[in-house]
Protein backbone atom coordinates (compact mmCIF):
# COMPACT_ATOMS: atom_id res chain seq x y z
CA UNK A 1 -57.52 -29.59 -4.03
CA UNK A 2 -54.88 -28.31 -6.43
CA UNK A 3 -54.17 -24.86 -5.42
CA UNK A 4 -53.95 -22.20 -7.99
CA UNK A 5 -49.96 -21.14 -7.26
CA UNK A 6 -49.00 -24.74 -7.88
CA UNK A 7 -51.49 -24.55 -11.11
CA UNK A 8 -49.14 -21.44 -12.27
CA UNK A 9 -45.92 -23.13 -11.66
CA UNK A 10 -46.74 -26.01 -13.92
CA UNK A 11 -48.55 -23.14 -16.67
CA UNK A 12 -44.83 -21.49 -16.30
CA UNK A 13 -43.07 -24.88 -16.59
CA UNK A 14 -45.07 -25.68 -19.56
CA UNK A 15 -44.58 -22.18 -21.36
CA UNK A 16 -40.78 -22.23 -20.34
CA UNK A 17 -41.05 -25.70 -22.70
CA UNK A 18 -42.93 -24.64 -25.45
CA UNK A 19 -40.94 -21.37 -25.81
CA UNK A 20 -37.27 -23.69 -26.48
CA UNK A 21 -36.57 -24.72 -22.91
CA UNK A 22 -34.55 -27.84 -22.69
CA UNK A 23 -34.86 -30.52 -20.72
CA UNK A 24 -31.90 -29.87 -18.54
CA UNK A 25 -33.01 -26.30 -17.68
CA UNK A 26 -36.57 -26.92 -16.73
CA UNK A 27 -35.27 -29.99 -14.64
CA UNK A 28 -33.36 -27.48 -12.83
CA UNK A 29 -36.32 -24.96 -12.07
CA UNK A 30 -37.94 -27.69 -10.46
CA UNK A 31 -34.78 -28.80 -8.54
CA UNK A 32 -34.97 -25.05 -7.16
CA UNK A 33 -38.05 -25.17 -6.33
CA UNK A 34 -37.86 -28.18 -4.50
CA UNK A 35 -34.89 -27.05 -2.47
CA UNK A 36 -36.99 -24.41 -1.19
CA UNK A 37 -39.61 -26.76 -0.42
CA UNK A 38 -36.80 -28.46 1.69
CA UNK A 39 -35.36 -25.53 3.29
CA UNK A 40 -38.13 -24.01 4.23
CA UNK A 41 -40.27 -27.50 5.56
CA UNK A 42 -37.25 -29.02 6.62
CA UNK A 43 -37.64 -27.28 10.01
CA UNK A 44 -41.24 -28.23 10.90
CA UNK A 45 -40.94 -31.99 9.23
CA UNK A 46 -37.41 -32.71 9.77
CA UNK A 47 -35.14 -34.33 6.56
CA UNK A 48 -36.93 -37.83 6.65
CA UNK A 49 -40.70 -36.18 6.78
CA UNK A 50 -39.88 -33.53 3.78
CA UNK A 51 -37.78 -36.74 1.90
CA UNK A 52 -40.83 -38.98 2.60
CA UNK A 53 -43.57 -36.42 1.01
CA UNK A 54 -41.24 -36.83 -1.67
CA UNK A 55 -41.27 -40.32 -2.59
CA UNK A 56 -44.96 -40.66 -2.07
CA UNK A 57 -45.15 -37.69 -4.28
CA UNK A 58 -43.18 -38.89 -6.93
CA UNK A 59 -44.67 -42.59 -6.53
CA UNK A 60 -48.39 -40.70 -7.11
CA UNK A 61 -47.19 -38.76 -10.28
CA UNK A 62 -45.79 -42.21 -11.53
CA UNK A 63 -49.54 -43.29 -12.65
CA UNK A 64 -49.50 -39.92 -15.47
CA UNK A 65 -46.02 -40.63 -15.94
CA UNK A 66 -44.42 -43.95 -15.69
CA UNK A 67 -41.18 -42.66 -16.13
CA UNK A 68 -40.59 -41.66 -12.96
CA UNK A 69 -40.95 -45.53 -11.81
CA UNK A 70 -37.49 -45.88 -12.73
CA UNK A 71 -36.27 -43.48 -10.19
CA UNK A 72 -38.87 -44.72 -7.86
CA UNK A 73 -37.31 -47.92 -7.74
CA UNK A 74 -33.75 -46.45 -6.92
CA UNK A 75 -34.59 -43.96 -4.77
CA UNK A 76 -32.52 -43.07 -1.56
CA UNK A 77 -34.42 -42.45 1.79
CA UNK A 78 -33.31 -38.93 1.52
CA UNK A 79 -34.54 -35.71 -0.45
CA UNK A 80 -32.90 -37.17 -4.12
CA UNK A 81 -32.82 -34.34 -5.81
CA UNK A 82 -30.19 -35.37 -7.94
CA UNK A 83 -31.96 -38.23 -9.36
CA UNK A 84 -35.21 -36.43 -9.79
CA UNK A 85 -32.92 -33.66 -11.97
CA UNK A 86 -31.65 -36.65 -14.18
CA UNK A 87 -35.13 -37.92 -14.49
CA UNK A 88 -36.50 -34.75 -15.88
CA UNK A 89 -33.58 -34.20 -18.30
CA UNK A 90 -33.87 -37.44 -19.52
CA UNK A 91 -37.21 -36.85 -20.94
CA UNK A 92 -38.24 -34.07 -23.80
CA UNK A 93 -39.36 -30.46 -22.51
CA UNK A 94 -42.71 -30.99 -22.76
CA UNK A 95 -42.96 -34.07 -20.74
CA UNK A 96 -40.46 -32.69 -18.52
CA UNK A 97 -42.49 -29.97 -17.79
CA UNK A 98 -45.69 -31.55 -17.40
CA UNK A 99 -44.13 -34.27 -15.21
CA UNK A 100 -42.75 -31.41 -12.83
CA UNK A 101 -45.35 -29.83 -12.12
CA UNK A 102 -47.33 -32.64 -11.84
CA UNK A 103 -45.02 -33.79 -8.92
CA UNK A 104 -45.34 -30.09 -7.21
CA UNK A 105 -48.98 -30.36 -7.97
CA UNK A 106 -49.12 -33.94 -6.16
CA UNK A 107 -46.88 -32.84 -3.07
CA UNK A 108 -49.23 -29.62 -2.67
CA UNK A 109 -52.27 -31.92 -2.73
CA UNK A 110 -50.48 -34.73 -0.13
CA UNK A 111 -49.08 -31.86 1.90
CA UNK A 112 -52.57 -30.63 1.94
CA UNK A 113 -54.62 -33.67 2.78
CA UNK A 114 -52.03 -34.05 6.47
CA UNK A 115 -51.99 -30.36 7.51
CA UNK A 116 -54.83 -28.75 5.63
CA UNK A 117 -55.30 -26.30 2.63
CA UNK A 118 -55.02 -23.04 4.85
CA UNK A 119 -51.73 -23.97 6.64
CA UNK A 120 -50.04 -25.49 3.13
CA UNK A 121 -50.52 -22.33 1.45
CA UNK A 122 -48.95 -20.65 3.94
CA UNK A 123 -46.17 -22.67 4.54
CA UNK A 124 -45.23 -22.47 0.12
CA UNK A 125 -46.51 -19.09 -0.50
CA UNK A 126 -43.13 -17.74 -0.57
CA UNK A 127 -42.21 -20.60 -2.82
CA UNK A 128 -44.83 -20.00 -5.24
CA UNK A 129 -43.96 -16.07 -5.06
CA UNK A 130 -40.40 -16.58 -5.48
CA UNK A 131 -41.19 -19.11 -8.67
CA UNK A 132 -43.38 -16.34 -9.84
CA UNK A 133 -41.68 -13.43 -9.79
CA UNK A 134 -38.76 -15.55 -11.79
CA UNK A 135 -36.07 -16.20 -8.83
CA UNK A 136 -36.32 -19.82 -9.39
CA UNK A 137 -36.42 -19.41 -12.56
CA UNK A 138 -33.42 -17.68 -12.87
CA UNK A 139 -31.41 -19.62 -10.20
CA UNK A 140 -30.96 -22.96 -11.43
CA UNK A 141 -27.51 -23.44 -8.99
CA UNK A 142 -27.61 -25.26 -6.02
């Protein structure tokens, strides 16, 4: 069920590594990303149902990368962005990268499985395009 925009983000992620990204940078195009995620599902889910997608996504990706159990186990009940950034930037690039977008992958796939393919790629579609065309990217502030 993995949808070919999330596919691309993690491709980009994984280029953005092999061409000299560091840890710390790629950590924060996925911290972008996911504050879109948040801004623009917030409205439908609420803060709890976007923070809980979260954890289940991040407890999924766990089993590829185990690294992420230690911020599993310290997790807040709230979108922890903060401790998913230090998580990524803790590791090298490349496992950085693939463990980000394996955790966008996962939360496309879970959002998918509750609301359907159709309606998820419509609701991140922007996301994705944004990513795409580099504002992400580029915008690693919060």
């Amino acid at each position: 069920m993995e949808s070919p925009e999330s596919r691309r983000i993690a491709v980009h992620l994984s280029r953005s590594a092999t061409q000299g990204a560091d840890p710390a940078r790629i950590a924060a195009m996925v911290v972008a990303i996911w504050l879109e995620i948040d801004a623009t599902l917030r409205p439908i889910l609420g803060q709890r149902g976007v923070a809980s997608l979260f954890r289940r996504s991040v407890h999924l990706t766990t089993a590829d990368h185990p690294w992420f159990a230690a911020m599993q186990d310290s997790m807040h009940p709230t979108l922890d962005l903060a401790a998913l950034e230090a998580t990524l930037a803790g590791q090298d690039n490349l496992e950085a990268a693939a463990g980000g977008g394996d955790l966008l992958q996962a939360f496309h796939e879970l959002l998918a499985s509750l609301v359907g393919t159709t309606l998820t790629d419509q609701l991140l579609s922007s996301i994705w395009a944004n990513f795409s065309r580099g504002d992400a990217a580029q915008d690693g502030s919060r």
